[in-house]
C-alpha atoms as a PDB file:
ATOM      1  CA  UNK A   1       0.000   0.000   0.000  1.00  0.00           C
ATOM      2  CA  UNK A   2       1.110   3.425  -1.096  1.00  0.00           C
ATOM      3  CA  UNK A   3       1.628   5.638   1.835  1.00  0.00           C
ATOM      4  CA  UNK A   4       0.842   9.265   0.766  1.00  0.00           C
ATOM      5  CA  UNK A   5       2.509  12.253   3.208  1.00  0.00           C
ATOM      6  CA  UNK A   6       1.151  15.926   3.010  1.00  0.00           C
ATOM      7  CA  UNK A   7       3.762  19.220   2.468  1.00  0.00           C
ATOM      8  CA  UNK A   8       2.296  21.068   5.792  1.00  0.00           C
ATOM      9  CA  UNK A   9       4.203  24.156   4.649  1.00  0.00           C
ATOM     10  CA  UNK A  10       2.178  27.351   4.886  1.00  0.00           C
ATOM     11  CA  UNK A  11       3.391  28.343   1.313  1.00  0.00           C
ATOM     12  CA  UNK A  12       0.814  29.330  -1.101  1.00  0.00           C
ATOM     13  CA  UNK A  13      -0.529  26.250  -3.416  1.00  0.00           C
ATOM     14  CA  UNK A  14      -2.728  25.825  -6.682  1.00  0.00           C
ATOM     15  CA  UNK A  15      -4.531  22.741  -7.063  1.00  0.00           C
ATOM     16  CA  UNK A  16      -6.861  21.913 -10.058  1.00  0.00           C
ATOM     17  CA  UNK A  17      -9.285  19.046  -9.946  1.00  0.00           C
ATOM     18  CA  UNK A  18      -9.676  17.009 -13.294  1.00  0.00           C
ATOM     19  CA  UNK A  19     -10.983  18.284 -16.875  1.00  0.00           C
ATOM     20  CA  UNK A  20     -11.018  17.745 -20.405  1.00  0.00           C
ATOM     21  CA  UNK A  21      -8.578  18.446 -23.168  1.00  0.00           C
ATOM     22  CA  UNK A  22     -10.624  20.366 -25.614  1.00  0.00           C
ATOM     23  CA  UNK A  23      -7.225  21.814 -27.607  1.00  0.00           C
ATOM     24  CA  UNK A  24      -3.531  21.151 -27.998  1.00  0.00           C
ATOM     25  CA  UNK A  25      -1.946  24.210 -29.809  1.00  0.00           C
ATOM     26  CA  UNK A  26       2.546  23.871 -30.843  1.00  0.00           C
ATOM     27  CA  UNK A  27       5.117  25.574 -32.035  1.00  0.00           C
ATOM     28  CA  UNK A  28       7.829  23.361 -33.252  1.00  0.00           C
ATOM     29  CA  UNK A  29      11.240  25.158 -34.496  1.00  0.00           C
ATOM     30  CA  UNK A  30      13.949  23.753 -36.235  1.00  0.00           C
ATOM     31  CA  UNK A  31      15.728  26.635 -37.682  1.00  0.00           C
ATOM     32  CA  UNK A  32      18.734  27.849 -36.581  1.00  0.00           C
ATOM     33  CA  UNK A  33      19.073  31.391 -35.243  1.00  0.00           C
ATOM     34  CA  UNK A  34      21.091  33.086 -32.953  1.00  0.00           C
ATOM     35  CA  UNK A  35      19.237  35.611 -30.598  1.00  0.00           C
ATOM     36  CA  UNK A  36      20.616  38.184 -28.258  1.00  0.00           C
ATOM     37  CA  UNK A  37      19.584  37.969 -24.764  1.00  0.00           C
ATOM     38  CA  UNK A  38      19.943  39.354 -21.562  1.00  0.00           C
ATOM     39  CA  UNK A  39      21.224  42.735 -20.652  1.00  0.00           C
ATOM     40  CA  UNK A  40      18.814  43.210 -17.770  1.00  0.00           C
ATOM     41  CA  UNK A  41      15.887  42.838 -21.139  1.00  0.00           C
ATOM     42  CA  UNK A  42      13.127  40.196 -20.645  1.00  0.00           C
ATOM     43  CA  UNK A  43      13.911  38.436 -24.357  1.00  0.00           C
ATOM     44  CA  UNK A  44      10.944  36.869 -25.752  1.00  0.00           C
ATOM     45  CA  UNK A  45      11.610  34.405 -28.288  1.00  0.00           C
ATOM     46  CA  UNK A  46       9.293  35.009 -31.368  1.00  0.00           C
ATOM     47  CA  UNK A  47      10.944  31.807 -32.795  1.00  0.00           C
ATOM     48  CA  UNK A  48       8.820  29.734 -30.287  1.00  0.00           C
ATOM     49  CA  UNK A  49       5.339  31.415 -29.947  1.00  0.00           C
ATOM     50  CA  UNK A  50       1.522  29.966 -30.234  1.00  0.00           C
ATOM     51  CA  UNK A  51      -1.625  31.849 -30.408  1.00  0.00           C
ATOM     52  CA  UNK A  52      -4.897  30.167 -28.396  1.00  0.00           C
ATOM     53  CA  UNK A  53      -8.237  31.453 -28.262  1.00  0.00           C
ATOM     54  CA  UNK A  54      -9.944  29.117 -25.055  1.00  0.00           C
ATOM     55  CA  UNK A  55     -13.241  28.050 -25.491  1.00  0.00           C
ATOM     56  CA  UNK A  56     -14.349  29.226 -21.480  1.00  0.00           C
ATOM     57  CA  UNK A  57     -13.363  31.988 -19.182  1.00  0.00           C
ATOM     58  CA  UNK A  58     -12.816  28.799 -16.824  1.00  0.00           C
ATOM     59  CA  UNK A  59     -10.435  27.024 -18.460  1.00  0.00           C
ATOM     60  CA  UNK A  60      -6.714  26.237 -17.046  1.00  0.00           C
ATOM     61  CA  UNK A  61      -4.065  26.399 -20.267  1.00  0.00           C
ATOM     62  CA  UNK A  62      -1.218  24.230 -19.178  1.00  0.00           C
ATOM     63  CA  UNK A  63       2.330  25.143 -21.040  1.00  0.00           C
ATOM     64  CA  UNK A  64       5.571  23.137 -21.837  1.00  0.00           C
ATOM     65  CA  UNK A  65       8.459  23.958 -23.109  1.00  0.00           C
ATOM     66  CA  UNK A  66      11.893  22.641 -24.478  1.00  0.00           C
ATOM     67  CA  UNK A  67      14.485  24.872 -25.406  1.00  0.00           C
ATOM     68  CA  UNK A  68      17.785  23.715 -26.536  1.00  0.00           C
ATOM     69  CA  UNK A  69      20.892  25.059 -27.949  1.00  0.00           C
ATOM     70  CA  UNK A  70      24.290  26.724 -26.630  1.00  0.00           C
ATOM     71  CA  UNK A  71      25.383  30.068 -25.023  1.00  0.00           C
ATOM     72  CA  UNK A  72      28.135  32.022 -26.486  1.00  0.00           C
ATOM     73  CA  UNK A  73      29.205  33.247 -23.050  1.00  0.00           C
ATOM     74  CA  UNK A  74      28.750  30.067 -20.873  1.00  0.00           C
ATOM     75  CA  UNK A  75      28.398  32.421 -17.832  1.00  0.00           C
ATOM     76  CA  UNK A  76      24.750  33.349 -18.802  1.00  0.00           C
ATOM     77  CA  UNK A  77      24.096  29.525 -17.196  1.00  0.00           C
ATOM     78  CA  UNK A  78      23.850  31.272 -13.699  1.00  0.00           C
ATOM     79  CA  UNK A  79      21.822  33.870 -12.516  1.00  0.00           C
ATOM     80  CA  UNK A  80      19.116  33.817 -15.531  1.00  0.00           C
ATOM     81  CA  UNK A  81      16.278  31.791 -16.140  1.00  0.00           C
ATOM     82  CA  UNK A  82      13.109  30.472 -18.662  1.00  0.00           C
ATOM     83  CA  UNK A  83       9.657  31.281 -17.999  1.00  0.00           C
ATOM     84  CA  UNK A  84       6.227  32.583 -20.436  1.00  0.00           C
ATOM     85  CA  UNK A  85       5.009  35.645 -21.297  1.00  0.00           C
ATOM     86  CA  UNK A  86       1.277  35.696 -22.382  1.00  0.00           C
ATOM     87  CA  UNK A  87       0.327  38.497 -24.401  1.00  0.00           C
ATOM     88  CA  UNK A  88       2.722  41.365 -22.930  1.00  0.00           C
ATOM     89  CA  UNK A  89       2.391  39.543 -18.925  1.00  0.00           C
ATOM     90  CA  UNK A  90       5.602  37.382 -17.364  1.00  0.00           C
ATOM     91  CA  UNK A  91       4.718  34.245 -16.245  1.00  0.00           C
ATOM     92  CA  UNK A  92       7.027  33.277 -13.648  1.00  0.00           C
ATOM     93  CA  UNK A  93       7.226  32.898  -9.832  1.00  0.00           C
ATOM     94  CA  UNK A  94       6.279  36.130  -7.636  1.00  0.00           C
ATOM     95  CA  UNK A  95       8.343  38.670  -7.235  1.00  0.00           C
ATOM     96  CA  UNK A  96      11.265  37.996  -4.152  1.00  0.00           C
ATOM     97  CA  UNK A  97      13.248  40.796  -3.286  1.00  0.00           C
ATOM     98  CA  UNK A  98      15.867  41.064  -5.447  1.00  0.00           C
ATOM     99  CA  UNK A  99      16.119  37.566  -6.191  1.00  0.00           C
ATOM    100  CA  UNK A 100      15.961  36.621  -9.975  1.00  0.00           C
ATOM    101  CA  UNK A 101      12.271  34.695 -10.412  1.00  0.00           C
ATOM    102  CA  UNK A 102      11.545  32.396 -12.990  1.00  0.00           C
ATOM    103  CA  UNK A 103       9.779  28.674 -13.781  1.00  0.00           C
ATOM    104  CA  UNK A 104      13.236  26.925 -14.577  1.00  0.00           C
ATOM    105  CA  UNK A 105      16.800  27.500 -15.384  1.00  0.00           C
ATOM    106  CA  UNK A 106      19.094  26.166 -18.221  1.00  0.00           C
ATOM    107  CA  UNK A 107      20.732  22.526 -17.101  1.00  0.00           C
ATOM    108  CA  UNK A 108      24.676  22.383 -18.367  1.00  0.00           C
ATOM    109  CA  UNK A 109      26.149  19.549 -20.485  1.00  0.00           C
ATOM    110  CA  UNK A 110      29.856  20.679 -20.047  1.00  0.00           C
ATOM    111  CA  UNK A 111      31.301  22.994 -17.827  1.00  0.00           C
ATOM    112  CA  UNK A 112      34.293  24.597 -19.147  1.00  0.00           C
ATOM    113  CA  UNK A 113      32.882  24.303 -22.785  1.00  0.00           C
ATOM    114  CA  UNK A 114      30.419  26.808 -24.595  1.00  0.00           C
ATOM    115  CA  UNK A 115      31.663  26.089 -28.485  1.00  0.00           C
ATOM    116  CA  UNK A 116      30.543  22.593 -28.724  1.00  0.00           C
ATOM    117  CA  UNK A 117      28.229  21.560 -26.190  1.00  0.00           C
ATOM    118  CA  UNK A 118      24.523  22.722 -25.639  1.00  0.00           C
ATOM    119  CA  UNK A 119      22.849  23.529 -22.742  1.00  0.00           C
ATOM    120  CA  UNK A 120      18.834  23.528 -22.569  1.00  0.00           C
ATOM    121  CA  UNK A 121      15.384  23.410 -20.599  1.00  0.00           C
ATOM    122  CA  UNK A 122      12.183  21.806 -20.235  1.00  0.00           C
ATOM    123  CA  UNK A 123       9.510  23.535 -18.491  1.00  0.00           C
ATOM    124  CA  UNK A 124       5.655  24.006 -17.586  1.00  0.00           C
ATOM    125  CA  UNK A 125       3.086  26.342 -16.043  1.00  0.00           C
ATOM    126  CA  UNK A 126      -0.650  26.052 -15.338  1.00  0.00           C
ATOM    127  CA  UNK A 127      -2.004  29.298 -16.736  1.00  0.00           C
ATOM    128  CA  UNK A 128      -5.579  30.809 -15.807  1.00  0.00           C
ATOM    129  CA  UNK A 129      -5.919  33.845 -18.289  1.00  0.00           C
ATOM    130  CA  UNK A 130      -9.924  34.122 -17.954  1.00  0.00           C
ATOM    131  CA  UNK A 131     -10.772  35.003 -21.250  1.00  0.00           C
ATOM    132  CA  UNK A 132     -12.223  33.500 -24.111  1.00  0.00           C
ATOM    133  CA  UNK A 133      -9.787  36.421 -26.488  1.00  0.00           C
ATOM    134  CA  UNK A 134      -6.984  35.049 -28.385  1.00  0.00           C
ATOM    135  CA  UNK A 135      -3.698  35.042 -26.297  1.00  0.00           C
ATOM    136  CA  UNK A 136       0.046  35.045 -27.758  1.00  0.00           C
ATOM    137  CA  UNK A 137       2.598  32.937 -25.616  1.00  0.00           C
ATOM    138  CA  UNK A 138       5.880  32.763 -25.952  1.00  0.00           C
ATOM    139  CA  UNK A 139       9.010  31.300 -24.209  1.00  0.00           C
ATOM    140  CA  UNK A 140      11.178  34.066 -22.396  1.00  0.00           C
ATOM    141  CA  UNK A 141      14.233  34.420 -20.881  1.00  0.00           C
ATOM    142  CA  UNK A 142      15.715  37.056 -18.474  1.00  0.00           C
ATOM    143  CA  UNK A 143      19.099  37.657 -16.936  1.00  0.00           C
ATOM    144  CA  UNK A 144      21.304  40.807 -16.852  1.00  0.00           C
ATOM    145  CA  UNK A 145      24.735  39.179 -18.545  1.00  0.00           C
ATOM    146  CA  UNK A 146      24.292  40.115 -22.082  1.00  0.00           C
ATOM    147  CA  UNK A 147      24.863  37.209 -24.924  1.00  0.00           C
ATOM    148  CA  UNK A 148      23.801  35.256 -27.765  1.00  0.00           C
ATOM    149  CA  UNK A 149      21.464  32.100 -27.710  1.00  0.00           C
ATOM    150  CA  UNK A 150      22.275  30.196 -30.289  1.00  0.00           C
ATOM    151  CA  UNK A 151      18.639  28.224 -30.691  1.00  0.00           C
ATOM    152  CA  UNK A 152      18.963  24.637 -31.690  1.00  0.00           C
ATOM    153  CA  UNK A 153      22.965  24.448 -32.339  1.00  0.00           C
ATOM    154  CA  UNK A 154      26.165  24.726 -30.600  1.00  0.00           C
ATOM    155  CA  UNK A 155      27.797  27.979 -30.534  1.00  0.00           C
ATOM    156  CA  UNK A 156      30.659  26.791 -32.791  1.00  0.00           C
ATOM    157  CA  UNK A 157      28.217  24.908 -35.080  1.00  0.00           C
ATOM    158  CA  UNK A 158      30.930  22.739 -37.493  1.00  0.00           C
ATOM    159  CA  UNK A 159      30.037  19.977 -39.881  1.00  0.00           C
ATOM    160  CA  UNK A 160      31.258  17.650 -37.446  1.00  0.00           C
ATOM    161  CA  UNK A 161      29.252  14.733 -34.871  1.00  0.00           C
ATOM    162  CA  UNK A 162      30.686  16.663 -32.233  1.00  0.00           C
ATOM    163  CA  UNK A 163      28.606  19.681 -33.063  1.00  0.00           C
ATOM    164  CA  UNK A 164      24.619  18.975 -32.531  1.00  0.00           C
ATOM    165  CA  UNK A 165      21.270  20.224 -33.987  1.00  0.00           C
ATOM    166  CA  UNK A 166      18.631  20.219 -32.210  1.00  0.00           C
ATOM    167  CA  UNK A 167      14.550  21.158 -31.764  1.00  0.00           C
ATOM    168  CA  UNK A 168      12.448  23.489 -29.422  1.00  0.00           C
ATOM    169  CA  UNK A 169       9.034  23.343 -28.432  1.00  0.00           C
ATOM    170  CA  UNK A 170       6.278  25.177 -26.936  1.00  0.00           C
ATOM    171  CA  UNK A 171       2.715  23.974 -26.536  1.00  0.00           C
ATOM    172  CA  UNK A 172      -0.630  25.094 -24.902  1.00  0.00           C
ATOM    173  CA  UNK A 173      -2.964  22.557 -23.958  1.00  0.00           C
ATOM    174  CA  UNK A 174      -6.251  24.267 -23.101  1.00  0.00           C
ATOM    175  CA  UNK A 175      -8.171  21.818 -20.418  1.00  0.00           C
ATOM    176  CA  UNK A 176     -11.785  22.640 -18.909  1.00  0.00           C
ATOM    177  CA  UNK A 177     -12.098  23.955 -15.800  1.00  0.00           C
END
């Protein structure tokens, strides 16, 4: 028997009790740009955008992401992070201070090497927009080293094995609330 233990923090929590899927709305990217970020700028990636239009004010849109590819400037790993913007709005956790908030930051594949070797992310967020208006999301990305992405390749990006392509995603999957 599964023994189930409750989180007794007093933090804030969202809880959603089951719907239906009535869409599933992607952006898929294979191309191969390189796209300046950071410089204290939220960046929005047009690259990987969807538009929705939910069929209820009560619905819950629930987003996913995978971003891959390769910093120029490796140091952009730290103190930055991936998270939505909906139509203009950040979607990310609540403001803290001074403290950088976000849904996820970049993993690292190597260290000491930012020619060869990409870095990326896979993330999600429940989203309750209360609308039935269409609504732009896109992945963004915040941090205040300034840089170049290089979306879907390595930095160096030789015709070689040790130099990988790659694909990013984002979807919307509107469920009913």
């Amino acid at each position: 028997m599964a023994l189930i233990r409750l989180n007794t923090r007093s933090a804030p929590v969202d809880t959603f009790g089951g719907g239906k899927i009535l869409q599933v709305q992607y952006t898929q990217f294979t191309g191969t740009p390189d796209v300046a970020v950071g410089g204290a700028t939220e960046v929005e990636f047009t690259q990987l955008s969807l538009d929705i239009t939910p069929a209820s004010t009560s619905s819950v849109i629930k987003l996913e992401a995978q971003v891959f590819g390769e910093f120029a400037n490796r140091a952009l790993n730290w103190n930055s992070g991936w998270y939505f913007r909906r139509s203009g709005t950040s979607l990310r956790a609540p403001a803290a201070g001074n403290r950088g908030c976000s849904i996820a930051t970049s993993w690292i594949s190597h260290e000491a090497d930012s020619a060869s070797t990409p870095e990326g992310v896979t993330y999600g967020y429940f989203d309750t927009p209360n609308t039935t208006s269409q609504i732009t999301y896109r992945v963004a990305f915040f941090s205040n080293s300034s840089s170049t992405f290089n979306l879907n390749h390595t930095h160096s990006d030789l015709n070689s094995n040790n130099y990988e392509r790659l694909v990013s995603f984002i979807s919307a999957t509107e469920i009913s609330g």
